[in-house]
C-alpha atoms as a PDB file:
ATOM      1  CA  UNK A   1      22.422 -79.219  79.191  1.00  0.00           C
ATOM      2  CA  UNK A   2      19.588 -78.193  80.958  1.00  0.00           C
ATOM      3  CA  UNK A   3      17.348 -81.319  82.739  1.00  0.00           C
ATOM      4  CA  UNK A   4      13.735 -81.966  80.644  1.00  0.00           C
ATOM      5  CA  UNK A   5      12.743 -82.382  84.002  1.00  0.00           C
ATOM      6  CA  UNK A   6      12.766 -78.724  84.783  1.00  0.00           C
ATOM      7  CA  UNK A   7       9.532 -76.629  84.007  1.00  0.00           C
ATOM      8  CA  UNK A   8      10.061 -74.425  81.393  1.00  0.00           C
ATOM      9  CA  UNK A   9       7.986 -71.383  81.004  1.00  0.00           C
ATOM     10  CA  UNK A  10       5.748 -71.052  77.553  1.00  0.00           C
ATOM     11  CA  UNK A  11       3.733 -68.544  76.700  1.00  0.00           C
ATOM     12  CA  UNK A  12       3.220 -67.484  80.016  1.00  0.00           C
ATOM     13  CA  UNK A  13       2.350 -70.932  81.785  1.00  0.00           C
ATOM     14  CA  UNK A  14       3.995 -73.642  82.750  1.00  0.00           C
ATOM     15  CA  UNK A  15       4.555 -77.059  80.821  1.00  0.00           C
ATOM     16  CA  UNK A  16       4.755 -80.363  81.887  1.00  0.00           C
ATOM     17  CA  UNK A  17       5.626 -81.920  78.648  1.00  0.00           C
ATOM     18  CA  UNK A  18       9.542 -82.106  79.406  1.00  0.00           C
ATOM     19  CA  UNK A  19       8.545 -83.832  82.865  1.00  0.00           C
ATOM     20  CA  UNK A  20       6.779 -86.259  80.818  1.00  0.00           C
ATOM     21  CA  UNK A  21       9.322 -87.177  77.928  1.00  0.00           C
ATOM     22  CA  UNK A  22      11.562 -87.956  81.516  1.00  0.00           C
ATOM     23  CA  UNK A  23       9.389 -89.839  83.190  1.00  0.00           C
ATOM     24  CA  UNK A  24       8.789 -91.910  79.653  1.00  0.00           C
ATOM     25  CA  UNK A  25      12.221 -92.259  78.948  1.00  0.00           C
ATOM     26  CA  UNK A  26      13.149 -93.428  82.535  1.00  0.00           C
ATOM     27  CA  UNK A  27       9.863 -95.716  82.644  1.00  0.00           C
ATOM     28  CA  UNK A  28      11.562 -97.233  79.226  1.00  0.00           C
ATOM     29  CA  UNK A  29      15.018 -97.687  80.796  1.00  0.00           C
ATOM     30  CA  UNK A  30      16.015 -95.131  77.895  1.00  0.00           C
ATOM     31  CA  UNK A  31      18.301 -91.786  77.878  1.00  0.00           C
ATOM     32  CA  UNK A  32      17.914 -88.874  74.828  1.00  0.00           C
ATOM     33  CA  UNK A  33      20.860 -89.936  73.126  1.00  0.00           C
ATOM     34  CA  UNK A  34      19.165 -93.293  72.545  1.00  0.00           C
ATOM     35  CA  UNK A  35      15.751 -92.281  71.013  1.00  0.00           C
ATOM     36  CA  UNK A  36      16.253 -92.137  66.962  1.00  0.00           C
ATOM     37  CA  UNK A  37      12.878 -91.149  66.169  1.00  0.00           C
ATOM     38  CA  UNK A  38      10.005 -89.489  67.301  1.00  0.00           C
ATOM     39  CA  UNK A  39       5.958 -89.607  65.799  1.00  0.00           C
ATOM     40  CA  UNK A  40       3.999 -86.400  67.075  1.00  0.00           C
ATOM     41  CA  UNK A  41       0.519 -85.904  67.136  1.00  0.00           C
ATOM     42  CA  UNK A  42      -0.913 -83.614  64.480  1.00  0.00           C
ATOM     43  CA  UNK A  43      -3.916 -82.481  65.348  1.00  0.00           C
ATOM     44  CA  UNK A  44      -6.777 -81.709  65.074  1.00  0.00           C
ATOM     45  CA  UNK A  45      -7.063 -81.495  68.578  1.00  0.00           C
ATOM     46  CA  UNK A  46      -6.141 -79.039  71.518  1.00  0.00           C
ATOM     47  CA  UNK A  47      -4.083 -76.100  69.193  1.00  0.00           C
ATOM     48  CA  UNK A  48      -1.655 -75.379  72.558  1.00  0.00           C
ATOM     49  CA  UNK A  49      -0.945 -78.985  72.899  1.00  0.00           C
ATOM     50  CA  UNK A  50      -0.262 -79.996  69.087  1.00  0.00           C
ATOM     51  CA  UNK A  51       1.998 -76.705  68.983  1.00  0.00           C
ATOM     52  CA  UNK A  52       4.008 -77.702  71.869  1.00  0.00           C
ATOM     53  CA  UNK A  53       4.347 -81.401  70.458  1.00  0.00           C
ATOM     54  CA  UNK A  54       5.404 -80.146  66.963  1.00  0.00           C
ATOM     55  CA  UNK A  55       8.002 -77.675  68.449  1.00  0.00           C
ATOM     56  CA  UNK A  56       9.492 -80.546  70.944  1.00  0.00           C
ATOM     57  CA  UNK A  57       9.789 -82.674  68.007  1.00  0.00           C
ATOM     58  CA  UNK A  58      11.771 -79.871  65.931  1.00  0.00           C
ATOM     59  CA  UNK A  59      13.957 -78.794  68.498  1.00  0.00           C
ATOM     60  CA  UNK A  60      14.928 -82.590  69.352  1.00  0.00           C
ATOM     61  CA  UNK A  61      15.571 -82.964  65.693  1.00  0.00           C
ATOM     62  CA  UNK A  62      17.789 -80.150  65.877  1.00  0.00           C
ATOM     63  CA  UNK A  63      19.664 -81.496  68.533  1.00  0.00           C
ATOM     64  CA  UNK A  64      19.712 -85.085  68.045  1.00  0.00           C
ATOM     65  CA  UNK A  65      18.872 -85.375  64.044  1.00  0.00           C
ATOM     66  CA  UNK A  66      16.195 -88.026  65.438  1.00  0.00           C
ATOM     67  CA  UNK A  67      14.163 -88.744  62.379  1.00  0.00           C
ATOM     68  CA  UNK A  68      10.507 -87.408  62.431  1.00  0.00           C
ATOM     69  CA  UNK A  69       6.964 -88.696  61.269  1.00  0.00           C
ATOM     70  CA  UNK A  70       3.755 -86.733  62.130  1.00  0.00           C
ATOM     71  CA  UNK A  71       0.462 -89.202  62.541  1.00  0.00           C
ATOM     72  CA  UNK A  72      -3.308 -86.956  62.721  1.00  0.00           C
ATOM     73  CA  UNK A  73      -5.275 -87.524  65.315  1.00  0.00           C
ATOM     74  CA  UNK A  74      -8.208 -89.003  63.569  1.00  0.00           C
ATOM     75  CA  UNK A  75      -5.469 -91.930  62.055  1.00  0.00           C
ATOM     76  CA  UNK A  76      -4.828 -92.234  65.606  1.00  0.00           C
ATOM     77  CA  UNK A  77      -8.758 -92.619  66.527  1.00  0.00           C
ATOM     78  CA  UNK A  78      -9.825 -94.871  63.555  1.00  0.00           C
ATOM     79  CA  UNK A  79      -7.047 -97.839  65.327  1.00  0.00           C
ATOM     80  CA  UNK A  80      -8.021 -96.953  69.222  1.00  0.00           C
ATOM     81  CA  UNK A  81     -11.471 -97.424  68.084  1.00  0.00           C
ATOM     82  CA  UNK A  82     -10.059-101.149  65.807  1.00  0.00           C
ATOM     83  CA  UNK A  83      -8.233-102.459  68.301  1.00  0.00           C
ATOM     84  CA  UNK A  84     -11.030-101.348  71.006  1.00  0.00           C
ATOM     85  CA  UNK A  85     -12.867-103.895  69.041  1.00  0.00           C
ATOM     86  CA  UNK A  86     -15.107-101.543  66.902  1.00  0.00           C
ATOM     87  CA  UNK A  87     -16.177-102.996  63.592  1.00  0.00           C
ATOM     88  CA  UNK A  88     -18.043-101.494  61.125  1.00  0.00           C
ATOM     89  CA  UNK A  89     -18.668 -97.822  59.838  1.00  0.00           C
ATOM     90  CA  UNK A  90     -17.052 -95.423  62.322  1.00  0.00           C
ATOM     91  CA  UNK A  91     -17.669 -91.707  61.849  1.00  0.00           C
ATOM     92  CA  UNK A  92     -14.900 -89.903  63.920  1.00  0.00           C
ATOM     93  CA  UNK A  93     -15.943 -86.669  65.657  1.00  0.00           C
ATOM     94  CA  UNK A  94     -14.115 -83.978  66.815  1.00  0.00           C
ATOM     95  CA  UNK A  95     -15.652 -80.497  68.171  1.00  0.00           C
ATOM     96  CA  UNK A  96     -13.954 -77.608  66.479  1.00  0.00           C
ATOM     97  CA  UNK A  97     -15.814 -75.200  68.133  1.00  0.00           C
ATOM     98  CA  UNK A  98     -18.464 -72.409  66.449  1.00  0.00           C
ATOM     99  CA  UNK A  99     -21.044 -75.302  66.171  1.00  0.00           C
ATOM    100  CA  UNK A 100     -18.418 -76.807  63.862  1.00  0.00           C
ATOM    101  CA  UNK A 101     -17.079 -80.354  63.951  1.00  0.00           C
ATOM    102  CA  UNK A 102     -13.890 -82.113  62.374  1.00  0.00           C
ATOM    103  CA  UNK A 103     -15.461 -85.344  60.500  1.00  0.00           C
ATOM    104  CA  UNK A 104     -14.093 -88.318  59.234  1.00  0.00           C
ATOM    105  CA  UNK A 105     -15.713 -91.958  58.288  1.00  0.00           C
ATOM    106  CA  UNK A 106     -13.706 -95.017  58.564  1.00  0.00           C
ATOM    107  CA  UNK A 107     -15.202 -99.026  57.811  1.00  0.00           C
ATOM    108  CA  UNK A 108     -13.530-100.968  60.363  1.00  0.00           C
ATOM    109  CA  UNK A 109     -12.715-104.258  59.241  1.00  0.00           C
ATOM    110  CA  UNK A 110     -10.179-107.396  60.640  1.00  0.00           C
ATOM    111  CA  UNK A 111      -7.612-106.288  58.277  1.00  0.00           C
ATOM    112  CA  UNK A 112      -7.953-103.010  60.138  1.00  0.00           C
ATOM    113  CA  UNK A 113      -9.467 -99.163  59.315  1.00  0.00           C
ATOM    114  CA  UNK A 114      -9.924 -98.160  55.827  1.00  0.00           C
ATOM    115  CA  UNK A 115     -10.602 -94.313  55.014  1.00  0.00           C
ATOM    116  CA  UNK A 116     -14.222 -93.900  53.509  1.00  0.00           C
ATOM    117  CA  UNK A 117     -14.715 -90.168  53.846  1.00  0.00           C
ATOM    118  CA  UNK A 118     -11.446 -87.965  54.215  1.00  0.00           C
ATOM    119  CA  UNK A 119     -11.231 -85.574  57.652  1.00  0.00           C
ATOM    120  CA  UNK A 120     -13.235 -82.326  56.351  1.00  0.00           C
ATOM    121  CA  UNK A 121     -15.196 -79.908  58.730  1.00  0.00           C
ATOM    122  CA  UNK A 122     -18.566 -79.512  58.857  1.00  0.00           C
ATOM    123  CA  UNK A 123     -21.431 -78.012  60.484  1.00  0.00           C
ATOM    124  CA  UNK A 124     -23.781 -79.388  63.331  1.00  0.00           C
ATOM    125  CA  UNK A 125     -26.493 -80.147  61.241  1.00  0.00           C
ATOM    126  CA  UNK A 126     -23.939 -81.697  58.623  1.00  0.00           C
ATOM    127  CA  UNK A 127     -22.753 -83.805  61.275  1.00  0.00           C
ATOM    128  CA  UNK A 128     -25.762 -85.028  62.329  1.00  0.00           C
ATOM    129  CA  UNK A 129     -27.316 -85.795  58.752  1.00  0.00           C
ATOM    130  CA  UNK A 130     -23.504 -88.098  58.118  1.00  0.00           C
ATOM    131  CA  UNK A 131     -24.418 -90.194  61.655  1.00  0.00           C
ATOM    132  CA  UNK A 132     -27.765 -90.474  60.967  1.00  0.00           C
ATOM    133  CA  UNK A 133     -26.678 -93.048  58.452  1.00  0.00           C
ATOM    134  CA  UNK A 134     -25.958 -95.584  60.749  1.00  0.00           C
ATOM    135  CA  UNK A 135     -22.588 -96.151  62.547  1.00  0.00           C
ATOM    136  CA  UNK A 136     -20.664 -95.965  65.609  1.00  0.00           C
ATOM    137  CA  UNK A 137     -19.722 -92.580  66.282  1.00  0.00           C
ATOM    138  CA  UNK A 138     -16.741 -91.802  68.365  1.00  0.00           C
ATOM    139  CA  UNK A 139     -14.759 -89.162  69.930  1.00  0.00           C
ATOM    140  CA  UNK A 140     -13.811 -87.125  72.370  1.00  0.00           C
ATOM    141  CA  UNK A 141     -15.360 -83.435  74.055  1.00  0.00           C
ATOM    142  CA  UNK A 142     -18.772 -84.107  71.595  1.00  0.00           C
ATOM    143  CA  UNK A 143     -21.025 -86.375  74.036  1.00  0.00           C
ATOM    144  CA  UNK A 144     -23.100 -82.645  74.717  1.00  0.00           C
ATOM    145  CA  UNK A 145     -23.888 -82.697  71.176  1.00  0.00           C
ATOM    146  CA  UNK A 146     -24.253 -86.419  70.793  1.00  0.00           C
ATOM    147  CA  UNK A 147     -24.453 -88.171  73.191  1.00  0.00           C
ATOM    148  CA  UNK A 148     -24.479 -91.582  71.814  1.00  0.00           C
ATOM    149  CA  UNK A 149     -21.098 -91.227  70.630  1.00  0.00           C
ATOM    150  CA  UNK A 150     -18.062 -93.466  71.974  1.00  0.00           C
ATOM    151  CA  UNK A 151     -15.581 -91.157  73.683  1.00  0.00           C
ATOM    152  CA  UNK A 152     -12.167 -92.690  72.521  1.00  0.00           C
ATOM    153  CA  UNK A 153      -8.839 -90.289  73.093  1.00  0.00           C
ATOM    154  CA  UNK A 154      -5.981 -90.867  70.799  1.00  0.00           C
ATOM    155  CA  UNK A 155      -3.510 -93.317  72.909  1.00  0.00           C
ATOM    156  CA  UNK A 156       0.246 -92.734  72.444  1.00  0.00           C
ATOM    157  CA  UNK A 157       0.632 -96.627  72.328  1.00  0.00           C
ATOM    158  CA  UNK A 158      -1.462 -96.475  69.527  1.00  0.00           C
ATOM    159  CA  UNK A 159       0.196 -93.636  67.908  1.00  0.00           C
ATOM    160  CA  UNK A 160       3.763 -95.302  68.272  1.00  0.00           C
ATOM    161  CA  UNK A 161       2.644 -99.158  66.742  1.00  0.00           C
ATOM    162  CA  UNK A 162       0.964 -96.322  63.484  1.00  0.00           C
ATOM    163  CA  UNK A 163       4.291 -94.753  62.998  1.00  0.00           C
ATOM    164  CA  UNK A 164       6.201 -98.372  63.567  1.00  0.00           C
ATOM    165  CA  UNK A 165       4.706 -98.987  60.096  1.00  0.00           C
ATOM    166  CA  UNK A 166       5.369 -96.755  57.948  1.00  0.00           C
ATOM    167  CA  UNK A 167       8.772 -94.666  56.609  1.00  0.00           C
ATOM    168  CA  UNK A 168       7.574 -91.287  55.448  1.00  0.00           C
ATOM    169  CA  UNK A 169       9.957 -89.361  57.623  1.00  0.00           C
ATOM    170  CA  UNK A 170      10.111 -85.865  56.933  1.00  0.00           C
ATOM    171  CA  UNK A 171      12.275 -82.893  58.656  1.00  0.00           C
ATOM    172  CA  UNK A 172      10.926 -80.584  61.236  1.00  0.00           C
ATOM    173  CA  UNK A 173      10.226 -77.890  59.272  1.00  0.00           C
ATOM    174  CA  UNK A 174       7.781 -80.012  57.275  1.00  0.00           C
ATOM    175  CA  UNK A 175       5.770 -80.966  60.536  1.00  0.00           C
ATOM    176  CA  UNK A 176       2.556 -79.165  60.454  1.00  0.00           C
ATOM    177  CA  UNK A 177      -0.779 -79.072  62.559  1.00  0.00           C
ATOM    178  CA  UNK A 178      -3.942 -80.104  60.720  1.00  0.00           C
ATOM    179  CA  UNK A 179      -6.176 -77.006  60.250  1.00  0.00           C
ATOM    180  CA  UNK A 180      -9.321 -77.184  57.958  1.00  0.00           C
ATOM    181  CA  UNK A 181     -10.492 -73.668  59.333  1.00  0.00           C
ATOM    182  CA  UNK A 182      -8.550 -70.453  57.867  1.00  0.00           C
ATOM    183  CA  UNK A 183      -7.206 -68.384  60.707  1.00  0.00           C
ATOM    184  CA  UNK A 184      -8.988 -65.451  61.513  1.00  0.00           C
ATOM    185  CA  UNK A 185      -7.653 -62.854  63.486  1.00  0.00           C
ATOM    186  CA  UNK A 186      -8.958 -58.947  64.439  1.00  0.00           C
ATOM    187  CA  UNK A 187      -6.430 -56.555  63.594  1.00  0.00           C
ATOM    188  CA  UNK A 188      -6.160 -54.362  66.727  1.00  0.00           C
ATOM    189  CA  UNK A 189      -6.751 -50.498  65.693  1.00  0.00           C
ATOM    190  CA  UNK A 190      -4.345 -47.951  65.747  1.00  0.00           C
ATOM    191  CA  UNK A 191      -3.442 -46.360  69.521  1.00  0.00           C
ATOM    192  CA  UNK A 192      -4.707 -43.414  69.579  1.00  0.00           C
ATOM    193  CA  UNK A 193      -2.880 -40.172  69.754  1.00  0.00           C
ATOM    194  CA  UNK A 194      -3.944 -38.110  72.923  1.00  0.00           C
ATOM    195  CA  UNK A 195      -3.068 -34.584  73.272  1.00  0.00           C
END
């Protein structure tokens, strides 16, 4: 077996992910064989990142038949921003570039975050008509746009006491990214024949 230590080469760059999953299994006093599931990240969020987290998940699955869960990102966000001590309406903000944002409202209570408004995307001006309702906004990569918002990053210690709850385990195949955007792609013209 090769070490997870190693760099492997994706895509054309290097990743550090395997380093990581080592250095988290050693700081846990843990080896591979003894990890029987594993909650990933889905998104939205950086599209290399989520891609690589979805694939690590699917291969260990493969090789371990760990048992999977996939938590989104603005799940994750909703209990940083709860157990950050946030109460209240929280509108969750996450650029998705093209003056675009992914938006999601929460009401932050003790019993914990309750969904108000389900993740959709929206434009700039969209966004900023939903905050100007009152709120805490939070988020990370939007303070250029507004800069009153909270910048909160999805914490893996949060992500791990989410998926300690629940028992929707699914198998790798099933693990998918959230997109709200189509993809949309330029088909490349034909080469050209030269004489």
């Amino acid at each position: 077996p090769v070490p997870l230590g190693e760099a492997f080469e994706i895509g054309g760059s290097h990743t550090h992910a395997f380093a990581l999953i080592e250095q988290a299994l050693e700081k846990a006093g843990l080896t591979r064989d003894q990890v029987d599931c594993i909650a990933v990240g889905l998104g939205p969020g950086s599209y290399t990142g989520i891609r690589i987290a979805i694939s690590i998940a699917q291969g260990w699955q493969l090789a371990r038949e760990v048992r999977l869960l996939g938590v989104s990102s603005v799940e994750c966000l909703a209990q940083q921003a709860h157990a950050n001590g946030i109460a209240g309406r929280l509108h969750i903000l996450i650029d998705a570039q093209r003056n675009e944002f992914y938006l999601a409202t929460y009401e932050l209570a003790n019993e914990g975050p309750r969904e108000l408004e389900p993740l959709r995307l929206a434009t700039l001006e969209e966004t900023h008509a939903r905050c100007q309702a009152g709120g805490t906004r939070v988020g990370f990569d939007v303070q250029r746009h507004f800069p009153e918002a909270k910048a909160i990053f999805p914490h893996a210690v949060t992500l791990a006491r989410l998926a300690a709850a629940r028992t929707d385990f699914i198998p790798g195949e099933r693990l998918e990214p959230v997109y709200l955007r189509a993809p949309s792609f330029v088909k490349a013209p034909p080469p050209r024949v030269i004489s």
